[in-house]
Protein backbone atom coordinates (compact mmCIF):
# COMPACT_ATOMS: atom_id res chain seq x y z
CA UNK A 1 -21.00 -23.99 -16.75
CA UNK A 2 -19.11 -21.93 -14.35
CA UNK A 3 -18.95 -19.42 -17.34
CA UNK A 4 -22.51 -19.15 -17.97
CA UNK A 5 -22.80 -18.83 -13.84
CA UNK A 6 -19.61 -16.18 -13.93
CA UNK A 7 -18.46 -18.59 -10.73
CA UNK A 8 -14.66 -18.45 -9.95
CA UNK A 9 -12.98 -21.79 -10.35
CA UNK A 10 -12.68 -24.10 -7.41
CA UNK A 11 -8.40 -23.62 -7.13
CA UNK A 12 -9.44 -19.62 -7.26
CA UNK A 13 -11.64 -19.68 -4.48
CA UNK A 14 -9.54 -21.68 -2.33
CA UNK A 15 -6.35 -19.42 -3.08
CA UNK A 16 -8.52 -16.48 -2.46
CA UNK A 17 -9.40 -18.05 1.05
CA UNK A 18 -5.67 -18.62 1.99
CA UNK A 19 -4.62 -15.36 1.32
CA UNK A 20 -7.37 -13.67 3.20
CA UNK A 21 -6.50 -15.93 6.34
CA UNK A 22 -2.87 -14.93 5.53
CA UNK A 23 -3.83 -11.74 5.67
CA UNK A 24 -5.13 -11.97 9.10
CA UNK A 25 -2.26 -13.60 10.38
CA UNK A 26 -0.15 -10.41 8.84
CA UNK A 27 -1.89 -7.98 10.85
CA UNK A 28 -2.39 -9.99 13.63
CA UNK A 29 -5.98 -10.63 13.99
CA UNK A 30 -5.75 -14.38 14.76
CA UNK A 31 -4.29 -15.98 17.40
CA UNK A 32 -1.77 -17.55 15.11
CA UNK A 33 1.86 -16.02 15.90
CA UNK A 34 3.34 -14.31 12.80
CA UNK A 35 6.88 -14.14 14.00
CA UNK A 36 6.72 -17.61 14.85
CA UNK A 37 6.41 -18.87 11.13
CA UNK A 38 7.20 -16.03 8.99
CA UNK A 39 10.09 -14.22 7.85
CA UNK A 40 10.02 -10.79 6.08
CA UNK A 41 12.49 -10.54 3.05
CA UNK A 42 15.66 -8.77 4.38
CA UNK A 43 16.49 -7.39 0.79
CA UNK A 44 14.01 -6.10 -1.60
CA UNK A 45 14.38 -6.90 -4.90
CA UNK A 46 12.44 -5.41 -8.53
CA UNK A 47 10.44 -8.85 -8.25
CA UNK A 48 8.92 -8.28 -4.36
CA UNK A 49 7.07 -5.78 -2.47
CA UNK A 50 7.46 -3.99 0.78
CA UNK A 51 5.58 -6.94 2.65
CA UNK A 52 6.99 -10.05 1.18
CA UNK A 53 8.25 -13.19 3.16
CA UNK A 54 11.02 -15.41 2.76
CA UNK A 55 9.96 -19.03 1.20
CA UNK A 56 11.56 -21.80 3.49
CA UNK A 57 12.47 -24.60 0.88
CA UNK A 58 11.70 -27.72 1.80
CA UNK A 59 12.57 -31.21 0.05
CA UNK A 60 9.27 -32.51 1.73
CA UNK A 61 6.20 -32.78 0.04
CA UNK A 62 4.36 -32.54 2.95
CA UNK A 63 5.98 -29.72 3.96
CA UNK A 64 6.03 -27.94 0.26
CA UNK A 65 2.24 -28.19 -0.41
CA UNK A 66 1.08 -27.21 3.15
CA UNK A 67 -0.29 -23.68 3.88
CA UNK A 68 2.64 -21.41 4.72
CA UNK A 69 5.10 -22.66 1.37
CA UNK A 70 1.94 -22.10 -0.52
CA UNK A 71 0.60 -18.81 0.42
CA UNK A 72 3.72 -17.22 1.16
CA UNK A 73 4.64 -18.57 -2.82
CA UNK A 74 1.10 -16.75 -3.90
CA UNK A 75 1.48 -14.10 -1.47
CA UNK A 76 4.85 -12.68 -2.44
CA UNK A 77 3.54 -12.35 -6.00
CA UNK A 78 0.47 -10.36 -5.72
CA UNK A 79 0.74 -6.44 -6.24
CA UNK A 80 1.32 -4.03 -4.10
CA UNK A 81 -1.90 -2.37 -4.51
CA UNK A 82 -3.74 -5.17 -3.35
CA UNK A 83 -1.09 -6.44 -0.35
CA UNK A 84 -0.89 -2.80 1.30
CA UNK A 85 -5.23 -3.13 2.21
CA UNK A 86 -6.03 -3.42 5.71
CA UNK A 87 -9.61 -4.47 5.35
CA UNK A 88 -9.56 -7.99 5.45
CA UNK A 89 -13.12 -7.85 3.13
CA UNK A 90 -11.42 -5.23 0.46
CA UNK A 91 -8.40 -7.06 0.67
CA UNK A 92 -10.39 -10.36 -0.36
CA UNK A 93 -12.34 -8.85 -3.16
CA UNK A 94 -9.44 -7.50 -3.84
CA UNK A 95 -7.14 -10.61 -4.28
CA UNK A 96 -10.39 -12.69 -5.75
CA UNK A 97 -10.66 -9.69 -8.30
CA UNK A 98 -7.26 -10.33 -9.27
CA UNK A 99 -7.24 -14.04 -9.70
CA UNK A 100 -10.03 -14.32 -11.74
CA UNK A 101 -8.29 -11.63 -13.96
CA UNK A 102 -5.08 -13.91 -14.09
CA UNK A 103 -7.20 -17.15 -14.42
CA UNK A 104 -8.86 -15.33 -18.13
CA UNK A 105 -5.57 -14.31 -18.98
C-alpha cells in the first residue's frame, strides 16, 4: 500500500523529522543550546564530514535510543551535499530525498 501511494515509511518520516529539528538546533534557530549537548569531531576522518559530532556512548538504553545518540548516529552519516544546506525546507527534502533512496536500496 504505501507503494501504490509512493508514501515514505513510517521510521523514514520520523528520521527525516529528527534531522530537520537537528538541523535547527545546528544553526541555532531554536532555543535549544547547541554547545550545551553537542560536540563537533576534533579529527576528521575519510568516514565524516566537515559538520559531524562526536557520539557520547552510553551503556543506557534510555540514554542510547533518545534523540541526541540517535540523530547525531544518522546525522554524522548523511553526505555532505545534503548537511552543508541552510534552508531548513531544502535541507528536509533534501534528507527525506535521500532516505527514501537508501530505504529502495
Amino acid at each position: 500500500m504505501l507503494n501504490a501511494l509512493q508514501w515514505d515509511t513510517l521510521e523514514t518520516r520520523r528520521k527525516a523529522a529528527r534531522l530537520s529539528m537537528f538541523h535547527k538546533i545546528h544553526h541555532g534557530q531554536t532555543a535549544i543550546p547547541a554547545g550545551k549537548f553537542l560536540q563537533p569531531v576534533t579529527r576528521l576522518s575519510r568516514h565524516n564530514h566537515s559538520e559531524s559530532y562526536k557520539l557520547k556512548t552510553s551503556n543506557k538504553d534510555c540514554h542510547k535510543f533518545s534523540f541526541f545518540p540517535q540523530t547525531i548516529k544518522d546525522w554524522n552519516n548523511l553526505p555532505q551535499s545534503i548537511v552543508t544546506i541552510h534552508d531548513n525546507k531544502q535541507f528536509k527534502s533534501a534528507t527525506t530525498a535521500h532516505l527514501s533512496k537508501q530505504q529502495k536500496d
